[in-house]
Protein backbone atom coordinates (compact mmCIF):
# COMPACT_ATOMS: atom_id res chain seq x y z
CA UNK A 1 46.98 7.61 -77.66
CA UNK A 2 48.77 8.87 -80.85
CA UNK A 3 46.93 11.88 -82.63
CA UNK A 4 44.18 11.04 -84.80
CA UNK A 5 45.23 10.62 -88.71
CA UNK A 6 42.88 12.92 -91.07
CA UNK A 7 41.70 10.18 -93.30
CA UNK A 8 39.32 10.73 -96.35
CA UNK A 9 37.20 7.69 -96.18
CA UNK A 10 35.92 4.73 -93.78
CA UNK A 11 37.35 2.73 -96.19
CA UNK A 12 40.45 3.09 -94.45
CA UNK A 13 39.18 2.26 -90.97
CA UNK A 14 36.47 -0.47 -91.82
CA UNK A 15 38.38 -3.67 -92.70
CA UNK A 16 39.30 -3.85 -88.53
CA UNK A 17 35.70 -3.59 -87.27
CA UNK A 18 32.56 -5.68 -87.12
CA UNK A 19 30.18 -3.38 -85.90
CA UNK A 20 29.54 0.51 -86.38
CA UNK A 21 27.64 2.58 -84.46
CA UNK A 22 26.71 5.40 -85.81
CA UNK A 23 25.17 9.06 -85.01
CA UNK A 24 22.66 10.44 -86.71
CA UNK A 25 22.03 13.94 -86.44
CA UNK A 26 25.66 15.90 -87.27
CA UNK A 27 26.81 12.92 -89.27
CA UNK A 28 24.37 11.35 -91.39
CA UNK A 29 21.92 14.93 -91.87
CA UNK A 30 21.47 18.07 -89.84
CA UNK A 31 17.95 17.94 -89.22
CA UNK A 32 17.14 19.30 -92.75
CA UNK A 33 18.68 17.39 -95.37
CA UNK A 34 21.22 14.27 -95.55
CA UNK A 35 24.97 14.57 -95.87
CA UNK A 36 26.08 13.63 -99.71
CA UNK A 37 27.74 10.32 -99.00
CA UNK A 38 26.79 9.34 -95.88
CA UNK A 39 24.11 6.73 -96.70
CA UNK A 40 26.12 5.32 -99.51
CA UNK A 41 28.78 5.01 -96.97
CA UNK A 42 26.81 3.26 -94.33
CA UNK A 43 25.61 1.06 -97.18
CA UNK A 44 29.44 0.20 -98.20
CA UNK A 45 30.33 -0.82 -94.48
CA UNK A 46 26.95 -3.65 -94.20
CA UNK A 47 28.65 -5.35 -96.88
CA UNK A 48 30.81 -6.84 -94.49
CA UNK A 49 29.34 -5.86 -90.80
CA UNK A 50 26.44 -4.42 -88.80
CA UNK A 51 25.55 -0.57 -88.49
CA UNK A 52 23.83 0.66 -85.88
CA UNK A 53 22.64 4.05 -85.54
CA UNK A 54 22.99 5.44 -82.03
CA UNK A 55 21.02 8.56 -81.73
CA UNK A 56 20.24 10.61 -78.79
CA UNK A 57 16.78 11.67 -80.12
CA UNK A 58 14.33 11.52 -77.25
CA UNK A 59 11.79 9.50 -78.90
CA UNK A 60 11.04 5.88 -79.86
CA UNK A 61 13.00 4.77 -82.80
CA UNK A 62 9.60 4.04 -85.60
CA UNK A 63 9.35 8.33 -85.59
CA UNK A 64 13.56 8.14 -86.33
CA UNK A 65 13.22 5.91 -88.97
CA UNK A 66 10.22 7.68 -90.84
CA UNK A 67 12.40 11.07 -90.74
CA UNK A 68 15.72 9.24 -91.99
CA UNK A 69 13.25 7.84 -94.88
CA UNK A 70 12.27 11.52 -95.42
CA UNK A 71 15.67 13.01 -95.89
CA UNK A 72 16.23 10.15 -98.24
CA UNK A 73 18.32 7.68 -96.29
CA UNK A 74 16.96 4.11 -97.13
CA UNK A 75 16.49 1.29 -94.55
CA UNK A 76 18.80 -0.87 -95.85
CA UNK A 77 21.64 1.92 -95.38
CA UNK A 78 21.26 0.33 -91.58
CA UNK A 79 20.67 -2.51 -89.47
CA UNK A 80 19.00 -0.97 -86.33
CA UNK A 81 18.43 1.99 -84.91
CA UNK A 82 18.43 2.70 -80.97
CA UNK A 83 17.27 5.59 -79.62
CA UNK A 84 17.78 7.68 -75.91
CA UNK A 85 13.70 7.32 -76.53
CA UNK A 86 13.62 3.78 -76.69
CA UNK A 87 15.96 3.34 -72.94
CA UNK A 88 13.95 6.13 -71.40
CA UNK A 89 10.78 4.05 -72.37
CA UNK A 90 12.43 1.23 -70.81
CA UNK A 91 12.66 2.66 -67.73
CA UNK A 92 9.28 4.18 -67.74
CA UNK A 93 7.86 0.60 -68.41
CA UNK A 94 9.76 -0.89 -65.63
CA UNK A 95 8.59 1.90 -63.15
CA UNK A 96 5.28 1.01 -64.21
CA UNK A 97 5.31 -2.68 -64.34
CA UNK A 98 3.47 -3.09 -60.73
CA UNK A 99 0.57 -1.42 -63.20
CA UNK A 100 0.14 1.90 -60.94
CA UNK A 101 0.67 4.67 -63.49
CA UNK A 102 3.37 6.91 -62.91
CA UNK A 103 2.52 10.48 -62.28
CA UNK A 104 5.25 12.25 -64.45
CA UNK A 105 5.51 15.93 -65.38
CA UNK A 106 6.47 16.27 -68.79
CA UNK A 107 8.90 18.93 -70.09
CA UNK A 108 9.39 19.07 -73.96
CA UNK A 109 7.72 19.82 -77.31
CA UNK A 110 4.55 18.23 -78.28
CA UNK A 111 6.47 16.24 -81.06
CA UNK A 112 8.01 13.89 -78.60
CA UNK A 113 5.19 12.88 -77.25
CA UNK A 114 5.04 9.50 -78.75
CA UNK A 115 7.71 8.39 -76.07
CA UNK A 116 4.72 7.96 -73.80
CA UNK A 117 2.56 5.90 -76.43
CA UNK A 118 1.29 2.57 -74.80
CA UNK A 119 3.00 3.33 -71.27
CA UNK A 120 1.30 4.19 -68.02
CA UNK A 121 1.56 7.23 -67.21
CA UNK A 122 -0.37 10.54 -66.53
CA UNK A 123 1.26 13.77 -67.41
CA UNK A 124 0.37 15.86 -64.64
CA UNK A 125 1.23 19.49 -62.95
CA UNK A 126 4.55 19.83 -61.55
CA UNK A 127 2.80 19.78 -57.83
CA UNK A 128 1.38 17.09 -58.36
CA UNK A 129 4.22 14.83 -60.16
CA UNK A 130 6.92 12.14 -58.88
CA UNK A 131 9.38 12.65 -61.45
CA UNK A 132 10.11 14.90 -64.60
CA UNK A 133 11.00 13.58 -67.74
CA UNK A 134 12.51 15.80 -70.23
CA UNK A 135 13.00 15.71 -73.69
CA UNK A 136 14.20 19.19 -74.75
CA UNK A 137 13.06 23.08 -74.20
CA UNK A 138 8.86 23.20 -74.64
CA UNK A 139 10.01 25.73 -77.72
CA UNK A 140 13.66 24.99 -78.79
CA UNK A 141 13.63 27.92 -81.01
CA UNK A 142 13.29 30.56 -78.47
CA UNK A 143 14.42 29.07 -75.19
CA UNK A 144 17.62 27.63 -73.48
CA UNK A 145 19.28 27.00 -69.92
CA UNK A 146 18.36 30.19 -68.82
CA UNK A 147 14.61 30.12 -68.90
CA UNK A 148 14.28 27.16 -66.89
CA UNK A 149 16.85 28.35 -63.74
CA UNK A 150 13.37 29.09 -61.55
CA UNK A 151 11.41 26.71 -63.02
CA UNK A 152 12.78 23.48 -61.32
CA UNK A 153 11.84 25.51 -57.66
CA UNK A 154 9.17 23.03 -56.55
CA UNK A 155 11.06 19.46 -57.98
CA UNK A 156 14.26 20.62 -55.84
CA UNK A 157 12.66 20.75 -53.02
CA UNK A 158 10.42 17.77 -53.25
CA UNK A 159 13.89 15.97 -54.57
CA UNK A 160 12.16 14.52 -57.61
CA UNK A 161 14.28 12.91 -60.12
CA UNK A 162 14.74 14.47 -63.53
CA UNK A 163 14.98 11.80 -66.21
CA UNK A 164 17.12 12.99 -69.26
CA UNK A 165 15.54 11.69 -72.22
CA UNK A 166 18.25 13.31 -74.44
CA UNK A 167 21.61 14.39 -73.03
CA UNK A 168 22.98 16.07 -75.76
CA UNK A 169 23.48 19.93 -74.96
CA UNK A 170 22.98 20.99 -78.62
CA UNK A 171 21.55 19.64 -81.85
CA UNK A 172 22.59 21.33 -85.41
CA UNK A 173 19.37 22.39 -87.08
CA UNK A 174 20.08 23.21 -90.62
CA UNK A 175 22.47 25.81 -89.91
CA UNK A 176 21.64 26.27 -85.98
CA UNK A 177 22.41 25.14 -82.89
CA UNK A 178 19.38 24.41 -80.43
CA UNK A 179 19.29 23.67 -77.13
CA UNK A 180 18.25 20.19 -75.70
CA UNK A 181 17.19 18.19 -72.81
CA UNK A 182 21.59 17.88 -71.55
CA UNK A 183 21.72 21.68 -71.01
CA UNK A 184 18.12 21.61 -69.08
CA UNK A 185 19.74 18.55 -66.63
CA UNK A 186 22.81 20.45 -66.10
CA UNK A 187 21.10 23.42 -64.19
CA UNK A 188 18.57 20.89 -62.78
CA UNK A 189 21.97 19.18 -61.71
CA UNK A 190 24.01 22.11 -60.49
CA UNK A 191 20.97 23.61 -58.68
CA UNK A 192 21.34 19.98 -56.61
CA UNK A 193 18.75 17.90 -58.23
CA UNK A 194 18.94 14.19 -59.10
CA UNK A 195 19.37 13.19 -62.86
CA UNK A 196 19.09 10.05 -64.32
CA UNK A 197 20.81 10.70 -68.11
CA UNK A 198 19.13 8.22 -70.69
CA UNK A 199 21.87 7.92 -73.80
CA UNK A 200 25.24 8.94 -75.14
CA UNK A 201 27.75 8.56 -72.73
CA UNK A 202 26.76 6.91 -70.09
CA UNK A 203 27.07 3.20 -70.00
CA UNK A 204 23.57 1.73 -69.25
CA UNK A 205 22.64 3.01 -73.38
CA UNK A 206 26.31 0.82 -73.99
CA UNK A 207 24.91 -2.27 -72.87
CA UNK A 208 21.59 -1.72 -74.62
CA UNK A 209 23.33 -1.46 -77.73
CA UNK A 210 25.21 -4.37 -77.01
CA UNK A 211 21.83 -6.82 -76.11
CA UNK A 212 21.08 -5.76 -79.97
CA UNK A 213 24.37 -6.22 -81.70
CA UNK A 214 24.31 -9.77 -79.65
CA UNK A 215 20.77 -10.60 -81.53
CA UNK A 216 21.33 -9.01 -84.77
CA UNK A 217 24.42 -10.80 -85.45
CA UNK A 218 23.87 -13.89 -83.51
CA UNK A 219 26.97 -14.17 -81.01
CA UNK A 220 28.73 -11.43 -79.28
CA UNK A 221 30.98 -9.14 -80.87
CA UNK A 222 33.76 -7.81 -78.48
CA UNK A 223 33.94 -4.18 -77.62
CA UNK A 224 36.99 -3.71 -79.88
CA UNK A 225 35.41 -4.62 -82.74
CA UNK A 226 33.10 -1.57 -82.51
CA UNK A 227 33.72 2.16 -83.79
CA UNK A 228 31.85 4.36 -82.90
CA UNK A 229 30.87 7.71 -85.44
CA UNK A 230 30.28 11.09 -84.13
CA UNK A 231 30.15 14.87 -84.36
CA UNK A 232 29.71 15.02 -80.35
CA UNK A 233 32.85 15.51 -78.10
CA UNK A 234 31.04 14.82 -74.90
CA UNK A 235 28.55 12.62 -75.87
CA UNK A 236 29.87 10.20 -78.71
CA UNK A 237 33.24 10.87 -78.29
CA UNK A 238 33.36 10.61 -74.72
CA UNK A 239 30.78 7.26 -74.57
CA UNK A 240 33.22 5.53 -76.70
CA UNK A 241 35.92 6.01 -74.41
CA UNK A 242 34.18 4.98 -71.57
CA UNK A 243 32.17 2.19 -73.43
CA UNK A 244 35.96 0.41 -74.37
CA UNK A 245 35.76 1.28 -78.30
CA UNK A 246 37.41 3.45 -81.36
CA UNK A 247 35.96 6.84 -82.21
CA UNK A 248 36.15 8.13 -85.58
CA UNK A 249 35.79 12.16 -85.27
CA UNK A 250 33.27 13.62 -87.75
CA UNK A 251 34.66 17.58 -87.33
CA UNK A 252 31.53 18.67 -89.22
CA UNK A 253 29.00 18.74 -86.91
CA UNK A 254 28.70 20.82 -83.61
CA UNK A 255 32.46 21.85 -83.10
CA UNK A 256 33.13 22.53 -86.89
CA UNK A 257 34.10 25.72 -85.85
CA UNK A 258 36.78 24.71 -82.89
CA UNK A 259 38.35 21.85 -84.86
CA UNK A 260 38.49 22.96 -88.62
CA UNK A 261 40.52 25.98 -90.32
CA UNK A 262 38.63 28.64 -91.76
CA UNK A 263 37.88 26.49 -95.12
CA UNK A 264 35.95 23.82 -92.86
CA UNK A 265 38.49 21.11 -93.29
CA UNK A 266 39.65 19.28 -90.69
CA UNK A 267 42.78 20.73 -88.63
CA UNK A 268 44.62 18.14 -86.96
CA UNK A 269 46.55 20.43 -84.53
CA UNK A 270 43.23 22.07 -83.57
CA UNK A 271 41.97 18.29 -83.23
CA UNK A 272 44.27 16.88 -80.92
CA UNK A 273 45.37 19.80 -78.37
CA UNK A 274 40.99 19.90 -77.93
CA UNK A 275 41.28 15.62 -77.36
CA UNK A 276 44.29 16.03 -74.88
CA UNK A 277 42.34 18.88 -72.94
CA UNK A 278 39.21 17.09 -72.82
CA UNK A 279 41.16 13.84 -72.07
CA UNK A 280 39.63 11.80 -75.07
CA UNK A 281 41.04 9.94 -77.69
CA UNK A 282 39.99 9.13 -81.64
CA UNK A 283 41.54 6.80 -83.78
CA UNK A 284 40.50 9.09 -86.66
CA UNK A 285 38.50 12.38 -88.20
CA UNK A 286 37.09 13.79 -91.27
CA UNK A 287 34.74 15.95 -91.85
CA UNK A 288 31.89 14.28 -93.18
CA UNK A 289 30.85 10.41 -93.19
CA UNK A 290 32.19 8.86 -96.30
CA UNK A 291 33.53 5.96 -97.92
């Protein structure tokens, strides 16, 4: 693949795609308030195809939608949004459907909660459980990797799988990075436990989208015709290339700070040497999401 061009707008890109699906957090707000232009943006590209936001978040997407409306983004600046929430509740549901509840234990904040809403399950002691779901660090603010090294003991060696209800390994919070639910699999993982990752990049969250894109625009629209948007090398970045679509590069998220100069902007040398290590491609970058 040729280095990505530095463009200034989707503009550019849009006229060769049907279908955009979008991040949220890094590229439309950072948790605390809304990119300038990114709505608008979105907005600009429905004109003439379908966006769907792709986000990671480990809960069902109603609770995404009310925060988007809080930071200002309005509904019709999208067509759907799908959330790591909404496959993990998938699964959940189909483990359940036999209507024995499922005897999970629950790692994560009590603000995720509402992944469980209307499912059965009982949230139970980790003795007593037979599987963990996880949707982040019980206290994001304080805790990372490293607390949780002994606390898997008893799941590894009763083998119980560790469902991933977000695989990002960071979020940007305002001007923070915070851990989530990808960095607690990976020790899980490395420690020789079983993970089942629920979302951005691997392929079962793909075909998800692709069951909606199929009903929202009422025929199929061919993998090429997608682009995906996204601040995450390993998770958006990397699910586009093994979903079969375009990436456009948003360098002002999470890696900022690897791929820009020292003004923020976007340095294309920086850009492509970290896509050839990481064996990824992107058809484009720019800092922020605009038209």
């Amino acid at each position: 693949m040729p280095d990505p061009r530095i463009i200034p707008g989707l503009s550019l890109l849009a006229p060769a795609y049907d279908a955009l699906i979008c991040d949220v957090w890094g590229v439309i707000h950072n948790g605390r308030e809304t990119y300038p232009g990114a709505a608008e943006c979105l907005k600009r590209f429905r004109r003439t195809g379908i966006v769907l936001l792709l986000s990671n978040a480990p809960r069902p997407n109603g609770p995404i939608r009310a925060q988007l409306a809080s930071l200002g983004v309005p509904s019709d600046a999208y067509d759907a949004i799908v959330t790591s929430g909404d496959l993990t509740r998938r699964l959940l549901i189909d483990r359940t459907s036999s209507g024995v509840a499922l005897n999970i234990h629950y790692v994560g904040p009590d603000r995720d909660l509402s992944l469980f809403e209307d499912i059965r399950v009982e949230r139970v002691a980790m003795k007593d459980a037979a599987a963990i779901v996880c949707t982040g660090p019980f206290d994001d603010m304080k805790e990372g990797p490293d607390d949780y090294r002994d606390y898997w003991t008893d799941a590894l060696a009763r083998r119980l799988p560790f469902f991933c209800a977000n695989p990002d390994l960071v979020v940007q919070r305002g001007d923070r990075l915070i851990y989530c639910a990808g960095a607690l699999a990976q020790v899980y993982e490395r420690q020789g436990g079983e993970v089942v990752y629920l979302g951005k990049p691997h392929l079962p969250v793909y075909d998800f989208v692709e069951r909606h894109l199929t009903e929202l625009a009422g025929r199929a629209i061919p993998r090429a015709k997608w682009l995906a948007v996204g601040d995450g090398l390993k998770t958006d970045i990397a699910g586009a290339k093994r979903a079969g679509m375009a990436a456009l590069l948003i360098t002002g998220g999470i890696h900022e700070a690897e791929l820009s100069d020292e003004a923020g902007t976007p340095d294309a040398t920086k850009i492509a040497a970290t896509l050839v290590a990481q064996d990824l491609s992107a058809v484009a970058a720019m800092r922020r999401l605009v038209w």
